[in-house]
N, C-alpha and C. Protein backbone atom coordinates (compact mmCIF):
# COMPACT_ATOMS: atom_id res chain seq x y z
N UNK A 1 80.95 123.01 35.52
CA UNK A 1 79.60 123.54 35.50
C UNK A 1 78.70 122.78 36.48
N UNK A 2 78.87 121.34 36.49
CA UNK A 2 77.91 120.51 37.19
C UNK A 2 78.45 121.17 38.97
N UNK A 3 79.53 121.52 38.70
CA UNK A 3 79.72 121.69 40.39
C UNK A 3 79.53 123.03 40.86
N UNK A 4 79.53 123.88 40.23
CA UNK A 4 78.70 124.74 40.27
C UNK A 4 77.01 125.25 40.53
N UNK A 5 76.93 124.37 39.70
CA UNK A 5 75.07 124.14 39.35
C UNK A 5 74.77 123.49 41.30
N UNK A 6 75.62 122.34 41.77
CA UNK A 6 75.70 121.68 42.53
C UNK A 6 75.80 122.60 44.01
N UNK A 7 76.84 123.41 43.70
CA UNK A 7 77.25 124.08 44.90
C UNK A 7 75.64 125.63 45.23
N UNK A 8 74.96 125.67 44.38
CA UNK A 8 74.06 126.76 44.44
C UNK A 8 73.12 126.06 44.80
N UNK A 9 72.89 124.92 44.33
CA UNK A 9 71.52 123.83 45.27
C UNK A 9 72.15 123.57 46.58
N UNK A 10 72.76 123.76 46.70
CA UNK A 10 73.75 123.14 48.60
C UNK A 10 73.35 124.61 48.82
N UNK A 11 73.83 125.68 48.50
CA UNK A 11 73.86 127.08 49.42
C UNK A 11 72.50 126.94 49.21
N UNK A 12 71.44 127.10 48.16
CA UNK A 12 69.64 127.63 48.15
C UNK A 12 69.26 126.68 49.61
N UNK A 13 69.56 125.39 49.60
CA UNK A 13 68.92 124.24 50.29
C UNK A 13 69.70 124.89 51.75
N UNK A 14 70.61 125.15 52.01
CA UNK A 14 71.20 125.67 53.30
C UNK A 14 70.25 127.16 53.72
N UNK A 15 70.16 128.21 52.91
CA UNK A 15 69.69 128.97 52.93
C UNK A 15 68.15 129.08 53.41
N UNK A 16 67.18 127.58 52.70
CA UNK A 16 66.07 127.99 53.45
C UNK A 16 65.69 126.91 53.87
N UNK A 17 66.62 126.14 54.21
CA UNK A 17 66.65 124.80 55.20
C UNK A 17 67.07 125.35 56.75
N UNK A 18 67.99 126.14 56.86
CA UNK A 18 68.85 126.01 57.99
C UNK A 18 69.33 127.61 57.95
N UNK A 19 68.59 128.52 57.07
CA UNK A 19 69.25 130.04 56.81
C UNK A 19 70.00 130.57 58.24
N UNK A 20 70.78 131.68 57.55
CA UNK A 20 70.31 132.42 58.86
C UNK A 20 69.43 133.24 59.61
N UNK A 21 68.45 133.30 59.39
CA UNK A 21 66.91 133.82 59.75
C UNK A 21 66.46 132.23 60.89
N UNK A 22 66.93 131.25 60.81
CA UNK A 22 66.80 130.68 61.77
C UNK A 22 65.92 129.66 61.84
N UNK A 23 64.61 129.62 62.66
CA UNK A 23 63.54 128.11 61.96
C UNK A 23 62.64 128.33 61.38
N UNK A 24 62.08 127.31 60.67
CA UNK A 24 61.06 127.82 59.43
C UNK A 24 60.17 128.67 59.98
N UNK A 25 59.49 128.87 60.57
CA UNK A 25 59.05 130.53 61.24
C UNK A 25 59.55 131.59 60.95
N UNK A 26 60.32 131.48 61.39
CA UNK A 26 61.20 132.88 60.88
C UNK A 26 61.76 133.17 59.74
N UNK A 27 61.90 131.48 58.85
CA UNK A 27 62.30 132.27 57.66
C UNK A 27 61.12 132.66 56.66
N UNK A 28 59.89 131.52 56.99
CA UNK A 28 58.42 132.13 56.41
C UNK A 28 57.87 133.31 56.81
N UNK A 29 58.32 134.20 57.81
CA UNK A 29 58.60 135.57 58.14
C UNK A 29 59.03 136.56 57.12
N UNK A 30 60.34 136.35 57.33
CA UNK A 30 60.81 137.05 56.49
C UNK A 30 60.30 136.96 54.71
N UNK A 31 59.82 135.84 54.43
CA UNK A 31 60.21 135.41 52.90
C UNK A 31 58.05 136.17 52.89
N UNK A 32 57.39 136.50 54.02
CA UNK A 32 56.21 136.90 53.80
C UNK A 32 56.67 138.15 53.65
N UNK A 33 57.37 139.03 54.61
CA UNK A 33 57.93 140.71 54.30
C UNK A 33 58.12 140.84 53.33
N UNK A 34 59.15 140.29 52.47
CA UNK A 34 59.59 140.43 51.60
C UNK A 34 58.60 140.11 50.23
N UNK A 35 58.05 139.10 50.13
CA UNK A 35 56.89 139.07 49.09
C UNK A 35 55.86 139.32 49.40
N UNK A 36 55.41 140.37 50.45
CA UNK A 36 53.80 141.04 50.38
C UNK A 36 52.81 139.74 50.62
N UNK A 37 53.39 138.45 51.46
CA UNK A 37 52.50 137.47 51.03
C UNK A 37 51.61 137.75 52.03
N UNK A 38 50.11 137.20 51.78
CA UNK A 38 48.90 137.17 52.39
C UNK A 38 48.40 136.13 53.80
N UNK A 39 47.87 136.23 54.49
CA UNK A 39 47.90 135.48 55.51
C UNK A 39 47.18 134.33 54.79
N UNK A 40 46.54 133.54 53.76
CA UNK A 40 46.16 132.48 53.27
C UNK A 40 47.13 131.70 52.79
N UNK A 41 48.23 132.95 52.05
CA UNK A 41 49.58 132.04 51.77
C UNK A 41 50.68 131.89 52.88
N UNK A 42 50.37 132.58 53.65
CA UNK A 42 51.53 132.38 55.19
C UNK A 42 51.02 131.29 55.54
N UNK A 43 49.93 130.79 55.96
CA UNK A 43 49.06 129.77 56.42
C UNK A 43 49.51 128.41 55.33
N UNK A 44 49.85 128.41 54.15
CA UNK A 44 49.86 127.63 52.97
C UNK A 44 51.45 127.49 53.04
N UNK A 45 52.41 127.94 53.23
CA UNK A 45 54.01 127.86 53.34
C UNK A 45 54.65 127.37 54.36
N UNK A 46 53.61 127.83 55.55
CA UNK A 46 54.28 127.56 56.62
C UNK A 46 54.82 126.00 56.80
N UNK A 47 53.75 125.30 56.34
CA UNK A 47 54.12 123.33 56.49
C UNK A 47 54.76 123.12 55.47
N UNK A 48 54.91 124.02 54.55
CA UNK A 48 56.07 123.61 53.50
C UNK A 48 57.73 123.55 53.83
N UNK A 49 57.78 124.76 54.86
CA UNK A 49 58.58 125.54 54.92
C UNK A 49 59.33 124.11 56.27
N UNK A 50 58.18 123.80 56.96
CA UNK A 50 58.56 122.90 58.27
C UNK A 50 59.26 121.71 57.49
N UNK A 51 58.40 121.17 56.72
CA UNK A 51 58.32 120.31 56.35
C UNK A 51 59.96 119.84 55.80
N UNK A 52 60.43 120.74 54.91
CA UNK A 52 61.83 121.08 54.00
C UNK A 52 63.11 121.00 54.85
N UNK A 53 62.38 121.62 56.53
CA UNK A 53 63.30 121.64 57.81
C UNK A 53 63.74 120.22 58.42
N UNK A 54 62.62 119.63 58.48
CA UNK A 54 62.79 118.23 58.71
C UNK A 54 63.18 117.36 58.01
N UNK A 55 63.42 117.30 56.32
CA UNK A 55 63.90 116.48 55.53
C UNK A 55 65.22 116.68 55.29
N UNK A 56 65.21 118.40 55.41
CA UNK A 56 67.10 118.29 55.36
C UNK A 56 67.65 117.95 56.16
N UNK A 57 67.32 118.00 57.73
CA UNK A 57 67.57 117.72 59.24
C UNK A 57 68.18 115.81 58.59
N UNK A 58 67.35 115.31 58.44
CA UNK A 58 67.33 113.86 58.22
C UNK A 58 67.90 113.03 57.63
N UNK A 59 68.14 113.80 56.33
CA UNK A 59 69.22 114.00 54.76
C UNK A 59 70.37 113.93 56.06
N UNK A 60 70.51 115.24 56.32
CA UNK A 60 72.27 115.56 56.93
C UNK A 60 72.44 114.17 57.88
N UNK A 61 71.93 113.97 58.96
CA UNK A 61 71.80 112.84 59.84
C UNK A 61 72.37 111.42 59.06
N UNK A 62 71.47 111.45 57.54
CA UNK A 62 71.35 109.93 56.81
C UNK A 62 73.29 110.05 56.84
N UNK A 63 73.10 111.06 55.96
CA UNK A 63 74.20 111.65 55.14
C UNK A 63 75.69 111.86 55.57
N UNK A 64 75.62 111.71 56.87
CA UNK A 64 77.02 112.39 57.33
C UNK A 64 78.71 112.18 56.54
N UNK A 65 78.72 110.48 56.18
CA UNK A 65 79.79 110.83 55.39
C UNK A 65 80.09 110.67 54.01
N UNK A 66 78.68 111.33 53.43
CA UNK A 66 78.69 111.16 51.69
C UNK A 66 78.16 112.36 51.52
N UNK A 67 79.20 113.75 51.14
CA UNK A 67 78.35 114.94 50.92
C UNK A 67 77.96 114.53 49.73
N UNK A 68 78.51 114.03 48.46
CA UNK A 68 77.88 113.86 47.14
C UNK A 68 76.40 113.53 47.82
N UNK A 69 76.22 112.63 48.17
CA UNK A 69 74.87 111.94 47.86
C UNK A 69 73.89 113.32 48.77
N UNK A 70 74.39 113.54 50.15
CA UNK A 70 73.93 114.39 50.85
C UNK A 70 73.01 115.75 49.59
N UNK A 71 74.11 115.90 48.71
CA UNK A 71 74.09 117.30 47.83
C UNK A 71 72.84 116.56 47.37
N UNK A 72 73.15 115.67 46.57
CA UNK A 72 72.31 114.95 45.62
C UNK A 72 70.19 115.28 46.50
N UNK A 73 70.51 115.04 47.58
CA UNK A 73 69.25 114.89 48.22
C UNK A 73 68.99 116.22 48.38
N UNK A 74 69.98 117.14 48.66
CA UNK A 74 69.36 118.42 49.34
C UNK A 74 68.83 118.80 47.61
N UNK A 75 69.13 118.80 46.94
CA UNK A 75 68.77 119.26 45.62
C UNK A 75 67.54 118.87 45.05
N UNK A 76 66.90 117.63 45.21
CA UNK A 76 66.12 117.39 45.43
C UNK A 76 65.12 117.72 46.44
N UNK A 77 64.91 118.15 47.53
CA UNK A 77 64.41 118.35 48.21
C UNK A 77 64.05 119.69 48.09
N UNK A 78 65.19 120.57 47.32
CA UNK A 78 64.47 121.69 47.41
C UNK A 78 63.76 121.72 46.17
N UNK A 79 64.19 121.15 44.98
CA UNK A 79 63.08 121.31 43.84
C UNK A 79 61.71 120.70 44.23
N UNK A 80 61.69 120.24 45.33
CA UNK A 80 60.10 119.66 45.31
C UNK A 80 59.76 120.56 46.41
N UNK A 81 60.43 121.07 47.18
CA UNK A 81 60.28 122.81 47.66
C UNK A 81 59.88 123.95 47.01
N UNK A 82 60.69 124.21 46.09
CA UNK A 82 60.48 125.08 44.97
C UNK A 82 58.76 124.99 44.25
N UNK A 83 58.68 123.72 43.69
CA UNK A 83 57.54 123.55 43.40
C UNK A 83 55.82 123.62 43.72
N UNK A 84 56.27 123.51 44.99
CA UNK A 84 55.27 123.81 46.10
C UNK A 84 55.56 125.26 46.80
N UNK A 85 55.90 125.85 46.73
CA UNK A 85 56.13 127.43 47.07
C UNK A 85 55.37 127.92 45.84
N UNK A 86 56.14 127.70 44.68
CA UNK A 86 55.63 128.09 43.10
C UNK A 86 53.79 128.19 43.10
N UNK A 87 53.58 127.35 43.70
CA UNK A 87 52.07 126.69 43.23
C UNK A 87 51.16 127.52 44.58
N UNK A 88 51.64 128.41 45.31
CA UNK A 88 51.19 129.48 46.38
C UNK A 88 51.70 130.91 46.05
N UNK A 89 52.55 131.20 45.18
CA UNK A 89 52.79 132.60 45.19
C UNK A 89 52.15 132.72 43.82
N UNK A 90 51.81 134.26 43.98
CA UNK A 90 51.53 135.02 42.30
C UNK A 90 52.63 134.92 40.98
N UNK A 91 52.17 135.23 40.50
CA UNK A 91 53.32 135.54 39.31
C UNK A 91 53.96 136.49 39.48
N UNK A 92 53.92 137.85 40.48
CA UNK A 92 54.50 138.50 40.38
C UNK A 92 55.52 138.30 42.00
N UNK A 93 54.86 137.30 42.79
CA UNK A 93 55.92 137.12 43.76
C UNK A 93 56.96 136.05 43.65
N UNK A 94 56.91 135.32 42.53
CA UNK A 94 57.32 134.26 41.98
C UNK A 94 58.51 135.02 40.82
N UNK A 95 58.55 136.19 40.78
CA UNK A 95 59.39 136.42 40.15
C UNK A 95 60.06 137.60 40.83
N UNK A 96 59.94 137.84 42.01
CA UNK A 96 60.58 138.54 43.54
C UNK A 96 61.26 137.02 43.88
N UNK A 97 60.86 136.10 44.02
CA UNK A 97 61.11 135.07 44.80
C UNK A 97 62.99 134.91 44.15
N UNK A 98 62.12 134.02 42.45
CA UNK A 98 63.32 133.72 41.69
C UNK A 98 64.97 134.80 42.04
N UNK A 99 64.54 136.25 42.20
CA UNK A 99 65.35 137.48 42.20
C UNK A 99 66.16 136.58 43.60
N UNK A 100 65.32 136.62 45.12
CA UNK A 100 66.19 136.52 46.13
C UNK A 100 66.53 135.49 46.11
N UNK A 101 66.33 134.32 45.42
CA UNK A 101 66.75 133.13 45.70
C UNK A 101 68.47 133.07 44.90
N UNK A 102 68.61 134.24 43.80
CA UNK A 102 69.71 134.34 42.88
C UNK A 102 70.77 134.99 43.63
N UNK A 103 70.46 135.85 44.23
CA UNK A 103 70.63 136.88 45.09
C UNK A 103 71.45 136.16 46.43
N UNK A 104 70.70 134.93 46.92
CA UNK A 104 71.26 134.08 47.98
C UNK A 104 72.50 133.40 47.37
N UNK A 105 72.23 132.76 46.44
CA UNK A 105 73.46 131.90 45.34
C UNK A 105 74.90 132.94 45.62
N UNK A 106 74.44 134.01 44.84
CA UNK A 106 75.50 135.29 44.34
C UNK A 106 76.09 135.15 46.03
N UNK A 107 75.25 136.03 46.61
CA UNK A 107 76.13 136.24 47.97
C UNK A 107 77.03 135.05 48.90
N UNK A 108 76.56 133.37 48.63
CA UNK A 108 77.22 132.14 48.86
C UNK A 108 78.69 132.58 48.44
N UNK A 109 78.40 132.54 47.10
CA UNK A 109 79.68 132.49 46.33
C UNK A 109 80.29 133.65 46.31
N UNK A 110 79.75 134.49 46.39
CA UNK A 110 80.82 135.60 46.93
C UNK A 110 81.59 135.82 48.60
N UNK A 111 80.78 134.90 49.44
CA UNK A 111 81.49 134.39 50.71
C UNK A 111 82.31 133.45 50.71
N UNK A 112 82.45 132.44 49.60
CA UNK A 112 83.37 131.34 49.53
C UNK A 112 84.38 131.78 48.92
N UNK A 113 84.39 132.38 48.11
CA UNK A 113 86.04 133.25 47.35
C UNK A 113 86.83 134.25 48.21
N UNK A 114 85.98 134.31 48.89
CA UNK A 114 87.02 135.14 50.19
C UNK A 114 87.39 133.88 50.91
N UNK A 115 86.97 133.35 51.40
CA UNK A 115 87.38 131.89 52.33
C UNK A 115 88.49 131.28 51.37
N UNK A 116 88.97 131.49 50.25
CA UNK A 116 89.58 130.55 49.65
C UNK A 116 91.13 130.96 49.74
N UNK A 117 92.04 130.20 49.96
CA UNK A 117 93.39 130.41 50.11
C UNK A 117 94.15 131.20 48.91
């Protein structure tokens, strides 16, 4: 279970650390399309969004040959991500959000079971 729980904070933290949508621009792009967000909250995410870019950047760098600990940080990093996104969206984009963020997990793990021997 823990590695599980583990492996969905590595894909979320990959996903809007390093997605494929590309640099935090673009993924605060997309993640505005998608939640109807307002240019006060585009303006309000955007340094969140940088910010999350540069700590995982730094993490991986620290990190290179301890993924445990690496995991350990990206997991962290995004709950204090999470938290600060939370505290800019509505309640009702906050529960669009929760949807794609499950949605990212699901599709991880449904790309890694094909990869598997």
């Amino acid at each position: 279970m823990i590695k599980q729980i583990a492996v969905a904070v590595f894909s979320l933290g990959l996903a809007f650390a390093q997605g494929p949508e590309g640099s935090p621009q673009e993924r605060m792009d997309k993640l505005a399309k998608e939640l109807n967000l307002t240019a006060d909250q585009k303006a309000k995410l955007e340094p969140i969004f940088k910010e999350q870019a540069e700590k995982m950047r730094a993490l991986r760098d620290e990190n290179k040959g301890s993924r445990r600990e690496m995991m350990k940080g990206m997991r962290e990093i995004q709950e204090q991500n999470d938290a600060k996104i939370s505290e800019v969206l509505t309640a009702e984009q906050k529960t669009k959000w929760d949807e794609i963020k499950k949605e990212r997990v699901r599709e991880f793990r449904e790309g890694r079971k094909g990869r598997r021997p």
